[in-house]
Protein backbone atom coordinates (compact mmCIF):
# COMPACT_ATOMS: atom_id res chain seq x y z
CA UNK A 1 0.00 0.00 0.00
CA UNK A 2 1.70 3.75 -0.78
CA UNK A 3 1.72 6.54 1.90
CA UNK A 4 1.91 9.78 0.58
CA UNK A 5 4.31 12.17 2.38
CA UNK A 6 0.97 14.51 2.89
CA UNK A 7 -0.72 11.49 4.34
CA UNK A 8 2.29 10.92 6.58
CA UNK A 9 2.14 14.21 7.78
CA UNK A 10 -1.24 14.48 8.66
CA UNK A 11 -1.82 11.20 10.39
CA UNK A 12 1.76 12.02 12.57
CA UNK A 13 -0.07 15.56 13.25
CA UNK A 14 -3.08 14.05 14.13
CA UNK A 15 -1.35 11.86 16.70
CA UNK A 16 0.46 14.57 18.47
CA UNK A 17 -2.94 16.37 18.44
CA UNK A 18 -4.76 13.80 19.72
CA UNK A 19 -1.97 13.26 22.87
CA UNK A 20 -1.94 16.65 23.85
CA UNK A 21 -5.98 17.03 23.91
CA UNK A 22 -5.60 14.13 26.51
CA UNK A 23 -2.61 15.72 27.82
CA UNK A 24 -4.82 19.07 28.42
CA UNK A 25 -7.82 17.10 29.77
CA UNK A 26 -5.32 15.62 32.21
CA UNK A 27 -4.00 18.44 33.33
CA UNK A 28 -7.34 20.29 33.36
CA UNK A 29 -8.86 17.31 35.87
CA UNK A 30 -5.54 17.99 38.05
CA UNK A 31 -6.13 21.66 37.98
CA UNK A 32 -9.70 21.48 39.23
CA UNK A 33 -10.07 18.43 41.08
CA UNK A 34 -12.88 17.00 39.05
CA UNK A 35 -13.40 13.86 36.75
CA UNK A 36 -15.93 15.76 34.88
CA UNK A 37 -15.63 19.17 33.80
CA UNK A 38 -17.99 19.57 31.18
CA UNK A 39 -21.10 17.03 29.94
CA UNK A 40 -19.07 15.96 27.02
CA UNK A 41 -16.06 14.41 29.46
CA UNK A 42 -18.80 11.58 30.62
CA UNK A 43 -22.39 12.11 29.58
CA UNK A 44 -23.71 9.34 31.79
CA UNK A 45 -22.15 10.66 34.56
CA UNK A 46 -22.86 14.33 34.00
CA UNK A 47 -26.51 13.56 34.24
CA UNK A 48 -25.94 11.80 37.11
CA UNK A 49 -23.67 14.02 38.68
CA UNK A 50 -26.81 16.61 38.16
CA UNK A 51 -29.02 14.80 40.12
CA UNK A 52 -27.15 14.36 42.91
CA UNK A 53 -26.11 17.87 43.38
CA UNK A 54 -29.96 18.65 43.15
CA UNK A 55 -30.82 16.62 45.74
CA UNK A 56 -27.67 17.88 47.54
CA UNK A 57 -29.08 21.96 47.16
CA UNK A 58 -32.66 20.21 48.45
CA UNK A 59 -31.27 18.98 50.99
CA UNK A 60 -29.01 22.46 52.38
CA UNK A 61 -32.61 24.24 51.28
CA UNK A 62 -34.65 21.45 53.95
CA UNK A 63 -31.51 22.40 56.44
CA UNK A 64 -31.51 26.19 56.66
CA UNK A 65 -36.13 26.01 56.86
CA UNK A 66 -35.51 23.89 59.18
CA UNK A 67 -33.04 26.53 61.30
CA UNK A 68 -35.43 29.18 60.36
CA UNK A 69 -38.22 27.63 61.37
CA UNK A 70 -36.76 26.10 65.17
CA UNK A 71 -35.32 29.85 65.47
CA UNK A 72 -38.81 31.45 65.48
CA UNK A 73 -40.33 28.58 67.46
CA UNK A 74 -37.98 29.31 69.80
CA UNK A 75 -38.76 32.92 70.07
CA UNK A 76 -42.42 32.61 70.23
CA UNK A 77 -41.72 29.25 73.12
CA UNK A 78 -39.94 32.47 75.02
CA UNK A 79 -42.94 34.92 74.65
CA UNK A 80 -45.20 32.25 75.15
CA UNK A 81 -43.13 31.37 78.52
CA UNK A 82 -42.76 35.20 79.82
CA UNK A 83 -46.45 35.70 79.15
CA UNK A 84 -47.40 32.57 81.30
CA UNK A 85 -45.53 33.98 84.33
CA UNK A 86 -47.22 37.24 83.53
CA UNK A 87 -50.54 35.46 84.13
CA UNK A 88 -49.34 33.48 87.20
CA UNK A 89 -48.57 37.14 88.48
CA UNK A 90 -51.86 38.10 87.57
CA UNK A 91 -53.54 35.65 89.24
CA UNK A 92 -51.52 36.11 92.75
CA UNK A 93 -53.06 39.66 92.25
CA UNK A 94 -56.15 38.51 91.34
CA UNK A 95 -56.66 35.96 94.91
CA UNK A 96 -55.02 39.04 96.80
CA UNK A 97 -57.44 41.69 95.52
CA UNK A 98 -60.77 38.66 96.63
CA UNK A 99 -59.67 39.23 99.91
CA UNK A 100 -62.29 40.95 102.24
CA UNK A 101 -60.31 42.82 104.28
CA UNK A 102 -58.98 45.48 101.37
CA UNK A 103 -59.73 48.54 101.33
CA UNK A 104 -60.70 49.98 97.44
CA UNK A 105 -57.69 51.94 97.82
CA UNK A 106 -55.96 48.98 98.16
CA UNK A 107 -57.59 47.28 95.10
CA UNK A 108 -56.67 50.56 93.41
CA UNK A 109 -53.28 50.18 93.94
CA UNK A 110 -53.56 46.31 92.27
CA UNK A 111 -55.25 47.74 89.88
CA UNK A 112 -52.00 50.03 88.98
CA UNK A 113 -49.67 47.48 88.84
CA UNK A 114 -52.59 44.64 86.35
CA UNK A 115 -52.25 48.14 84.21
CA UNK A 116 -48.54 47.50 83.75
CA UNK A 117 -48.88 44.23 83.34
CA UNK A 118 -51.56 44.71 80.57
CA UNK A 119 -49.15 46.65 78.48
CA UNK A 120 -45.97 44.13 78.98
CA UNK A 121 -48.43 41.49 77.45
CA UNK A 122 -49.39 43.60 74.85
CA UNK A 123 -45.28 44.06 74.19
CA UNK A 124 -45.26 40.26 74.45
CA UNK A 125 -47.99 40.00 71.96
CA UNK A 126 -46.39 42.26 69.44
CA UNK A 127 -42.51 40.29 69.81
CA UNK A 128 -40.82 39.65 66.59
CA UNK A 129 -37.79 37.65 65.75
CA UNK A 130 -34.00 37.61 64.58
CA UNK A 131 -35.38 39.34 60.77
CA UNK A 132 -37.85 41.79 62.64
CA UNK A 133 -40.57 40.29 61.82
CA UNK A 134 -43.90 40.06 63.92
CA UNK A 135 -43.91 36.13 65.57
CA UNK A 136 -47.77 36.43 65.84
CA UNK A 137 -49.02 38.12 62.96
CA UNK A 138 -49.81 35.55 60.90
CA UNK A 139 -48.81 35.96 56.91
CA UNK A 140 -48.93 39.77 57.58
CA UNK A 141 -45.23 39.43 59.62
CA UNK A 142 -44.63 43.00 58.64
CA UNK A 143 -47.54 44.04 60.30
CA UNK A 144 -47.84 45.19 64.25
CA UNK A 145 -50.76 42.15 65.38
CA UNK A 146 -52.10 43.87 68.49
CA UNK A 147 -52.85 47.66 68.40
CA UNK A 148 -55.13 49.38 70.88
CA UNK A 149 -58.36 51.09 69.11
CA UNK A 150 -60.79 52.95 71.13
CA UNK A 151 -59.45 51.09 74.31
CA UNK A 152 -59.51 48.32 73.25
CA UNK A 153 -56.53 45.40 72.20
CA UNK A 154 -57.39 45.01 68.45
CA UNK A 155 -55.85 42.31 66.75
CA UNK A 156 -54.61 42.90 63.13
CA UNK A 157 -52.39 40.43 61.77
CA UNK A 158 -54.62 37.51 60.20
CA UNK A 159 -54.93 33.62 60.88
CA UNK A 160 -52.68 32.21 58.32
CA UNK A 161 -50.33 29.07 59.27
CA UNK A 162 -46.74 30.41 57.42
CA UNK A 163 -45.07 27.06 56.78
CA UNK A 164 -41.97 26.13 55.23
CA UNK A 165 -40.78 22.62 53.92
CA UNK A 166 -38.21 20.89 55.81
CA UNK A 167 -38.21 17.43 53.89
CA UNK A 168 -39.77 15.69 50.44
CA UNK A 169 -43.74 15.84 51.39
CA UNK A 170 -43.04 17.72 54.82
CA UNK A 171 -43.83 20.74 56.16
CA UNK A 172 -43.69 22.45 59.41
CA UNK A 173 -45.61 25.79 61.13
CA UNK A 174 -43.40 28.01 61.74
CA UNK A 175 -45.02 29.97 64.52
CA UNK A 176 -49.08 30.85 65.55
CA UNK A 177 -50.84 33.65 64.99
CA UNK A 178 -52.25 36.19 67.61
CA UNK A 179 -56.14 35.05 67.52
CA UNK A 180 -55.29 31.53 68.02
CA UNK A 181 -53.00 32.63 71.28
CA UNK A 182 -54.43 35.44 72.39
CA UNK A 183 -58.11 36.08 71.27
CA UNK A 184 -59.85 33.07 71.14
CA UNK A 185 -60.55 31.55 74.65
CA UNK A 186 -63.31 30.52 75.84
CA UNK A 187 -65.15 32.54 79.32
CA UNK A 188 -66.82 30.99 81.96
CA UNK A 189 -65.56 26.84 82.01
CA UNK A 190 -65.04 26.89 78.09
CA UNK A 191 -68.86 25.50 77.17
CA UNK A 192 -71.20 28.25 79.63
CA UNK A 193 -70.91 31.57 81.30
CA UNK A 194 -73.03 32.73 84.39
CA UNK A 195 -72.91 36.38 85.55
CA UNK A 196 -74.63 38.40 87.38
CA UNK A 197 -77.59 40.49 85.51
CA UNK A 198 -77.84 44.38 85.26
CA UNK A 199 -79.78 46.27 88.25
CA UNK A 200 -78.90 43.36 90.66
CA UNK A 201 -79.80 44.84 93.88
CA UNK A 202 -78.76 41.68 96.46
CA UNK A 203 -75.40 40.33 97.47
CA UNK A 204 -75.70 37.12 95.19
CA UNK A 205 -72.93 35.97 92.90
CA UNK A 206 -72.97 32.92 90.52
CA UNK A 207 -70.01 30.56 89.33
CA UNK A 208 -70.48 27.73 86.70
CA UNK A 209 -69.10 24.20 88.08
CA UNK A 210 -66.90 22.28 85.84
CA UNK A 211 -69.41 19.49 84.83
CA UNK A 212 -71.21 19.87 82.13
CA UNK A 213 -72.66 17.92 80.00
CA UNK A 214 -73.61 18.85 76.29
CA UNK A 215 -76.01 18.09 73.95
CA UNK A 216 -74.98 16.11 70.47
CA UNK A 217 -78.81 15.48 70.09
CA UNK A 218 -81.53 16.51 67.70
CA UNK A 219 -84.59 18.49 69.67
CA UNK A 220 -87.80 20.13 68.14
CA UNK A 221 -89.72 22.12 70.95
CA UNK A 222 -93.44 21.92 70.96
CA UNK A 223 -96.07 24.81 72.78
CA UNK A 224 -99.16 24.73 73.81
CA UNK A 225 -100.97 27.92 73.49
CA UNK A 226 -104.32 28.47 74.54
CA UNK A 227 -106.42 31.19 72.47
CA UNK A 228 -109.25 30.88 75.16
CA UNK A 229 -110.44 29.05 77.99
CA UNK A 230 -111.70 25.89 75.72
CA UNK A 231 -109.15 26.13 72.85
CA UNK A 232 -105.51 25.36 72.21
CA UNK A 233 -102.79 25.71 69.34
CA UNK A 234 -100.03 23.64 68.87
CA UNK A 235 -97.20 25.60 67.46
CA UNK A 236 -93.53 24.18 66.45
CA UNK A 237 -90.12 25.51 67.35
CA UNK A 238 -90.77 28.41 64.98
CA UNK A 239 -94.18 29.54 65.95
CA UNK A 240 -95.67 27.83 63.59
CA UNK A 241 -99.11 26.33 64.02
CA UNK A 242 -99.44 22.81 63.55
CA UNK A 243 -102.72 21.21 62.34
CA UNK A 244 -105.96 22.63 63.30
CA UNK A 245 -106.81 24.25 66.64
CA UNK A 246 -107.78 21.99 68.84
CA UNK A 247 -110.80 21.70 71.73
CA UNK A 248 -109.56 21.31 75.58
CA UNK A 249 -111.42 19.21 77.69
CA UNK A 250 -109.93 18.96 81.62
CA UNK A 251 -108.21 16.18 82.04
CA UNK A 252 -107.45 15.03 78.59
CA UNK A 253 -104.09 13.68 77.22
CA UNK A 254 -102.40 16.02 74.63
CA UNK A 255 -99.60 14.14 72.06
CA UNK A 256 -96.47 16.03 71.17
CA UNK A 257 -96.62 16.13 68.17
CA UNK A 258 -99.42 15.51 67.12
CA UNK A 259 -100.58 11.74 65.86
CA UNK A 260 -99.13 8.55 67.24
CA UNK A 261 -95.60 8.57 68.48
CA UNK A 262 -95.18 11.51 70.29
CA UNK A 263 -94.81 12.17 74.10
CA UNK A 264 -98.21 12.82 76.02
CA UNK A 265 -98.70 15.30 78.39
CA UNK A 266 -102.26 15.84 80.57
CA UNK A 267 -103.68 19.54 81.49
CA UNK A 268 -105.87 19.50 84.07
CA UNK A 269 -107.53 22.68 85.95
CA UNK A 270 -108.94 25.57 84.27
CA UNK A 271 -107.74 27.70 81.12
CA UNK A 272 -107.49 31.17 80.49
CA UNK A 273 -106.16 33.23 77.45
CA UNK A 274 -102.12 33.22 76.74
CA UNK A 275 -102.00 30.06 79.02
CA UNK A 276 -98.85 28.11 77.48
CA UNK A 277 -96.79 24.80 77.75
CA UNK A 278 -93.68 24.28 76.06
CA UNK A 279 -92.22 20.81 76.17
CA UNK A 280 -88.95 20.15 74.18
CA UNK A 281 -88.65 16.34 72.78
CA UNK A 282 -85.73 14.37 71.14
CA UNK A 283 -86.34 13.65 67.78
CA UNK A 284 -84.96 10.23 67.83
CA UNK A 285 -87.00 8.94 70.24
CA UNK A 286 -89.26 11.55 71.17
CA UNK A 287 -87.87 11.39 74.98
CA UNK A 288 -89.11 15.04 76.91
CA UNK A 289 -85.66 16.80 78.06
CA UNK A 290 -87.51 19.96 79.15
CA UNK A 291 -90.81 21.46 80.42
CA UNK A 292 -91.89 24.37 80.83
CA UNK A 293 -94.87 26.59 81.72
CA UNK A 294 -95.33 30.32 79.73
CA UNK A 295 -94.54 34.10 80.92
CA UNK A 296 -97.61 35.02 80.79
CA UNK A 297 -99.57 32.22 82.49
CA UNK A 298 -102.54 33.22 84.77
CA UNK A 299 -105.27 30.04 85.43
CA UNK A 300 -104.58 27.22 87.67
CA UNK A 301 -103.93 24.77 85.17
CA UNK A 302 -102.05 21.71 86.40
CA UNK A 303 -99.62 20.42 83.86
CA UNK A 304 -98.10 17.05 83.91
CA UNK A 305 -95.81 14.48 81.58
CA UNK A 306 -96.70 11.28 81.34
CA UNK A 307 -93.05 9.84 81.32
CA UNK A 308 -90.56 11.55 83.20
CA UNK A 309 -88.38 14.16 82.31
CA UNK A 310 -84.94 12.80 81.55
CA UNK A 311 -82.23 14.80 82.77
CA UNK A 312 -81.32 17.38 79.67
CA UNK A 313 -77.83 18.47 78.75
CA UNK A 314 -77.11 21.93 77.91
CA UNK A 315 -77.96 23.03 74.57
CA UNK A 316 -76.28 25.97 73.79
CA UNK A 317 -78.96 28.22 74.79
CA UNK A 318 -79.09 31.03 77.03
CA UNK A 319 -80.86 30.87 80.65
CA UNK A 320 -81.76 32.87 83.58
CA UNK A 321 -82.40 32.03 87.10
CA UNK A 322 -85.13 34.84 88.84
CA UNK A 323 -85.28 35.40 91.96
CA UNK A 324 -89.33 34.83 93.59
CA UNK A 325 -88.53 35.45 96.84
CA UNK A 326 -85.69 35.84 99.11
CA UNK A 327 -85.93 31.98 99.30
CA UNK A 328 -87.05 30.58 95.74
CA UNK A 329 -86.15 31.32 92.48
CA UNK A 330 -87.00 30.01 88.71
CA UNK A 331 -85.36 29.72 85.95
CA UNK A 332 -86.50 30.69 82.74
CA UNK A 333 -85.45 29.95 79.01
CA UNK A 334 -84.64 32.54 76.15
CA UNK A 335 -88.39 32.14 75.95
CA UNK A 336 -89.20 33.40 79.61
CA UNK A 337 -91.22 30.13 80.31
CA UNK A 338 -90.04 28.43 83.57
CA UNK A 339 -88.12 25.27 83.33
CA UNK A 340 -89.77 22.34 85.20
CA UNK A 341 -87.63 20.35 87.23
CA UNK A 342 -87.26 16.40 86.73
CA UNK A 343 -90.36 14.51 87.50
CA UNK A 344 -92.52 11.41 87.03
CA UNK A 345 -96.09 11.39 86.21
CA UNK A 346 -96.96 13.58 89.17
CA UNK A 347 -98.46 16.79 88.47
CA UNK A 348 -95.68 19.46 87.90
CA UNK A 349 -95.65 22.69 89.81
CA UNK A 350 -95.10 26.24 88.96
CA UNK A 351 -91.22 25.58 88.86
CA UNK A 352 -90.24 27.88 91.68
CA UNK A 353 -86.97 26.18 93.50
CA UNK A 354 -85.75 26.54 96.93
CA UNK A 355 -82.99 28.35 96.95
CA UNK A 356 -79.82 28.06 99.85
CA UNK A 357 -76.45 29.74 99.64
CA UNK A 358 -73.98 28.09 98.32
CA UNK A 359 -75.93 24.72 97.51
CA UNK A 360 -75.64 23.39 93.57
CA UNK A 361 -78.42 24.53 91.20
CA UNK A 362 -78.45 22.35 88.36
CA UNK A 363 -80.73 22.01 85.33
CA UNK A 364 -80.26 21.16 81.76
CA UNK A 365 -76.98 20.16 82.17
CA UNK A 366 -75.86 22.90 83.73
CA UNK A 367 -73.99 23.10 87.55
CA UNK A 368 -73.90 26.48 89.11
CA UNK A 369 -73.28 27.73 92.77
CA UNK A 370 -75.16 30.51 93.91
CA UNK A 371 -73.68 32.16 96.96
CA UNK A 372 -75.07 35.10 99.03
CA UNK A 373 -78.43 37.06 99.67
CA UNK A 374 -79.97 37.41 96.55
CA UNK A 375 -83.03 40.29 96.40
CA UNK A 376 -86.61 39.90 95.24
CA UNK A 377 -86.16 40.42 90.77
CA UNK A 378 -82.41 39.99 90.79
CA UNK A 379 -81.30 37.64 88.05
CA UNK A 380 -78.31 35.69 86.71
CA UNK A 381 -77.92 34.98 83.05
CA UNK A 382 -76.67 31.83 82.18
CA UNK A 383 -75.71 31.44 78.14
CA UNK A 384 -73.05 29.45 76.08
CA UNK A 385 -69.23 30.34 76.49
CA UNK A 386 -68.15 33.19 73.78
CA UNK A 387 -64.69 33.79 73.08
CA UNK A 388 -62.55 36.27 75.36
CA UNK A 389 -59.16 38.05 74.71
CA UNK A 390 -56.14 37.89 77.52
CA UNK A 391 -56.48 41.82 76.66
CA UNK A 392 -60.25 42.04 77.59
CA UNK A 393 -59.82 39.55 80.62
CA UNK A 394 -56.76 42.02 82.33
CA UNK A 395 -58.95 45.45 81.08
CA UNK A 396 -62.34 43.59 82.60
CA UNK A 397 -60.71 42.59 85.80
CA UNK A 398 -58.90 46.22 86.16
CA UNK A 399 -62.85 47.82 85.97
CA UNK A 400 -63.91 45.48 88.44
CA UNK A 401 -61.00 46.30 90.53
CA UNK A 402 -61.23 50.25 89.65
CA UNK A 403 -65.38 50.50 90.43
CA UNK A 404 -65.17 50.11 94.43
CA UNK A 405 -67.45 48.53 97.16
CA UNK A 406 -69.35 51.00 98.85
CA UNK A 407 -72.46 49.27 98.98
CA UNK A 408 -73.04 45.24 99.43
CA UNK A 409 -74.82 44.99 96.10
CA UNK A 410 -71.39 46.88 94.40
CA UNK A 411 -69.30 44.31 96.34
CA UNK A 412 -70.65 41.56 94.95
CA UNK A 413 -70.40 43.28 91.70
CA UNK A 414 -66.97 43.39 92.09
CA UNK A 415 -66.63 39.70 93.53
CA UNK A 416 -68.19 38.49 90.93
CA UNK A 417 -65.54 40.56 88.22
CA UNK A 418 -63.01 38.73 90.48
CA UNK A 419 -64.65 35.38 90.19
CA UNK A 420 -65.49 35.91 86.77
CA UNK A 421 -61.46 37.11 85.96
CA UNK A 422 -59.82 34.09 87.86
CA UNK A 423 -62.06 31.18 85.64
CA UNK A 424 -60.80 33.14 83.01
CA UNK A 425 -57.25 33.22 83.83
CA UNK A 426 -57.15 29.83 84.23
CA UNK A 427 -58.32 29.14 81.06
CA UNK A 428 -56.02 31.34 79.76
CA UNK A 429 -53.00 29.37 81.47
CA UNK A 430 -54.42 26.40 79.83
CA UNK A 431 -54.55 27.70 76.71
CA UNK A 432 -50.74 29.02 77.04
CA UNK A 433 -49.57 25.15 77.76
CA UNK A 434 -51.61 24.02 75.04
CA UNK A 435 -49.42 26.75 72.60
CA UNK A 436 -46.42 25.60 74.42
CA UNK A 437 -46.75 22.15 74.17
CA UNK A 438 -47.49 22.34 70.56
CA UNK A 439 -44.29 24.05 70.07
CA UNK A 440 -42.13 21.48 72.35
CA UNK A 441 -43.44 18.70 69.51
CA UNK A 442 -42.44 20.35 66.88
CA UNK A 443 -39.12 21.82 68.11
CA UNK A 444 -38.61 17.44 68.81
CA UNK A 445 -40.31 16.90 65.03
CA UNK A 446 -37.24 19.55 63.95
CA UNK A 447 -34.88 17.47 65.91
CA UNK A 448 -35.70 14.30 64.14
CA UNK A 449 -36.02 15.96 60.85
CA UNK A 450 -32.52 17.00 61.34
CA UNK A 451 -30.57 14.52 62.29
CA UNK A 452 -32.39 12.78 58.51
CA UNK A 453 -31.33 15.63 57.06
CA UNK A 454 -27.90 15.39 57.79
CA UNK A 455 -27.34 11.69 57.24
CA UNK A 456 -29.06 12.18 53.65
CA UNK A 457 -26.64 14.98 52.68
CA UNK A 458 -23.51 12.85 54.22
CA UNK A 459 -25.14 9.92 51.89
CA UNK A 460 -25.65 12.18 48.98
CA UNK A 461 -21.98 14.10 49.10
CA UNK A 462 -20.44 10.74 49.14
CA UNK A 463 -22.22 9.56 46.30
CA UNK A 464 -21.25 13.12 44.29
CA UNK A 465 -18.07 12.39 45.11
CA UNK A 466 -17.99 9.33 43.75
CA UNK A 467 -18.83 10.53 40.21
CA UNK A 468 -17.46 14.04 40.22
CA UNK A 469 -14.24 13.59 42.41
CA UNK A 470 -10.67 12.92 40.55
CA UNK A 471 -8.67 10.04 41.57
CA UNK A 472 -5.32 12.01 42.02
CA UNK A 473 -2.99 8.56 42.29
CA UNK A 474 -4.49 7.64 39.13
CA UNK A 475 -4.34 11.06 37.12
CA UNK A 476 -0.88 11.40 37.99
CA UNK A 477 0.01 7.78 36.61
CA UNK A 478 -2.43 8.79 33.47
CA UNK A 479 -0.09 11.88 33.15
CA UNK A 480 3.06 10.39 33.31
CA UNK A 481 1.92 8.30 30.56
CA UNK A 482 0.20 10.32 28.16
CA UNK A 483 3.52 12.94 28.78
CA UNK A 484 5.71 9.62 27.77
CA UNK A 485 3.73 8.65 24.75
CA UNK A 486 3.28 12.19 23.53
CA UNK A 487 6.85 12.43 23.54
CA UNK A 488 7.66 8.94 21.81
CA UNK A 489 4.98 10.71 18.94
CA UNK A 490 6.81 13.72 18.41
CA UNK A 491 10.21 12.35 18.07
CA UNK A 492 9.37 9.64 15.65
CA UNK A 493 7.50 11.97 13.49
CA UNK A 494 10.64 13.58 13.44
CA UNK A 495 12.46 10.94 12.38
CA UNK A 496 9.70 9.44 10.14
CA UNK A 497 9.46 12.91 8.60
CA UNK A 498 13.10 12.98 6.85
CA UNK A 499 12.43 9.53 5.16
CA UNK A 500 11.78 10.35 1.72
CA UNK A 501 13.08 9.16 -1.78
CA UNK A 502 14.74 12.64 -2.37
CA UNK A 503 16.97 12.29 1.46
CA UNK A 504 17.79 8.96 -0.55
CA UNK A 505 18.94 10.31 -3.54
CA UNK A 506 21.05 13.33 -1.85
């Protein structure tokens, strides 16, 4: 086969080329440390080399939410903390200000000092963290949460969760916002209230025990209404009339509701006009869990169940207990009829109660403890729990505090803002271990979530290493002999070169 000198040439050029573009890749691994320096080096391993150091910069993104977010959980576990000693001071000056022997100018001086410690809870409220951002405002962390409008603690922040992701599929609240800490807590024992009722003339103060026991049941309530002395209406829980109006006869037995099924009741006596009944039944089983006779009753009418009342629970629904007498009372639905006690088939009576100082008065459900001397027409409202601010518990316990004794009826006023304030406050201290406890678990979650965290990056950096790190033993060796052949190449080109017919013939 013949060899041109031209081909000679080029394929010894192309040789010395080819051993110093090794050469150079060589050198450029040395230089930089890396196997692969560009997608065309190893295209396998580029691509795989890209997914690792994704899920590498996943990981360091999981790490640094997951310092972010135990930084501000910290901070807020601090304000949470300083605000439940705050309360526990409260509530020493809350037992000292009950006691009988201060003066008002003592209580005054209490007052003074709850003042204080309103507006370092307000300060605790408004705390922000390491960027300066607002720990309890919600999504609006540039924005102050708690500012006082008109005298009152308004909260303006709003009740988004911020969370961050601190793992594939995980992600963590970062903090809670101000109406879930602050604003939202129940009065009274969380599920009903009792106070005392304006123009209360009498000593008396009410407290709600802690057993209650609430309805989960459908009722319909059913009344009885008498247009005259010899006629009756049956109207629903709306008012509405059902079927015709119907003839009364003494004695007779009256179903609720009408037709077969329904509880019976018997009115006996005589009727006048606006006479009512009001019986409220279960709808599963038509059991009676209340009777009751009208506001505006007037005849003699004797009204009895046939079955006995089953004890009620409390259905959300607001109550008061009247005062008769210095010795009786009734107590009366949203309605104003008065709430029969528990009975069997004996002919009810006009629901007035004996009433002694400090003896349990239950009904529907409902404990309370009436204590003190109670005057002809004073009443006590009893209605379902609303929601109370730690603000609006300090401010209503420093008006209480502020409005004085003088007379017995304004001391139990006040005793009653006392009462009232310490149910609160305990409610409130619950509420702060709740928030507290919440953030211990996931401060331990973060732990956990950590210590993954770290042994995933330690996993994936080995395995980057693997593919992208150079083998400096071997380059070396590689070096030495791609530096060896590249010089064997030159020199016998140079040789090879000078080989030709004319050399020969000179």
């Amino acid at each position: 086969m013949r060899i041109s000198t031209a081909q000679i040439y080029q394929q010894g050029l192309s040789g010395i080329l080819r051993q110093q573009s090794s050469l150079n890749q060589t050198q450029l691994q040395l230089s930089t440390g890396r196997k692969i320096n560009s997608p065309s080096d190893d295209p396998v391993g580029a691509a795989r080399l890209q997914t690792l150091e994704r899920g590498v910069q996943s990981q360091e993104v999981y790490d640094r939410n997951v310092s972010r977010t135990r930084q501000r959980l910290q901070v807020e576990e601090s304000a949470i903390q300083s605000a439940g000693e705050l309360i526990q001071r409260v509530r020493e000056l809350t037992v000292q200000a009950s006691n009988a022997p201060l003066s008002d100018g003592d209580r005054g001086q209490i007052a003074v000092e709850l003042r204080q410690r309103l507006d370092q809870m307000v300060a605790i409220a408004n705390t922000r963290d390491g960027d300066g951002e607002f720990i309890f405002a919600g999504a609006q962390a540039g924005t102050q949460p708690f500012v006082r409008e008109g005298g009152d603690i308004e909260y303006k922040g709003d009740s988004i969760q911020r969370e961050l992701s601190i793992g594939p599929g995980i992600t963590m609240r970062d903090g809670d916002t101000g109406d879930k800490v602050f604003m939202g807590i129940r009065d009274g024992n969380g599920v009903v209230s009792a106070g005392q009722a304006d123009g209360n003339t009498g000593t008396g103060f009410v407290a709600v025990e802690n057993a209650i026991s609430v309805a989960d049941y459908p009722s319909e309530r059913y009344t009885v209404d008498f247009i005259n002395g010899t006629q009756f209406n049956v109207l629903d829980g709306n008012g509405a009339q059902i079927g015709p109006s119907q003839s009364y006869v003494d004695g007779d037995t009256i179903s609720l509701p009408p037709g077969p099924g329904g509880a019976e009741i018997t009115l006996t006596g005589p009727a006048t006009d606006d006479d009512s009944f009001a019986v409220t039944l279960r709808t599963d089983n038509n059991e009676v869990v209340q009777a009751g006779l009208g506001p505006d009753n007037t005849g003699n009418m004797e009204f009895s169940v046939t079955s006995a009342i089953s004890p009620a629970s409390y259905d959300r629904a607001d109550y008061s207990i009247e005062f008769v007498n210095e010795d009786s009372f009734v107590v009366l639905d949203n309605e104003g009829f008065r709430l029969l006690p528990t009975t069997g088939t004996d002919p009810l009576d006009d629901g007035e109660r004996a009433f002694a100082s400090g003896e349990t008065i239950s009904f529907n459900g409902v404990n309370l403890t009436l204590r003190g001397n109670p005057e002809v027409g004073d009443q006590f409202t009893v209605e379902p729990a609303a929601n109370q601010s730690v603000f609006a518990t300090l401010d209503d316990l420093i008006v209480a505090l502020e409005s004085g004794s003088g007379t017995p009826a304004e001391a139990a006023v006040q005793r009653q803002g006392i009462d009232d304030a310490l149910a609160r406050l305990d409610r409130i201290e619950t509420r702060f271990l709740e928030v507290r406890s919440d953030i211990g678990g996931r401060l331990n979650t973060l732990d956990s979530v950590e210590e993954s965290i770290a042994e995933q990056s330690l996993s994936l950096e080995t395995l980057v290493s693997e593919v992208r790190d150079l083998d400096y033993a071997e380059a070396i060796t590689r070096l030495q002999q791609e530096l060896v052949t590249l010089q064997a190449a030159q020199q016998s080109f140079v040789r090879i070169q000078g080989l030709s017919l004319f050399q020969f013939l000179r």
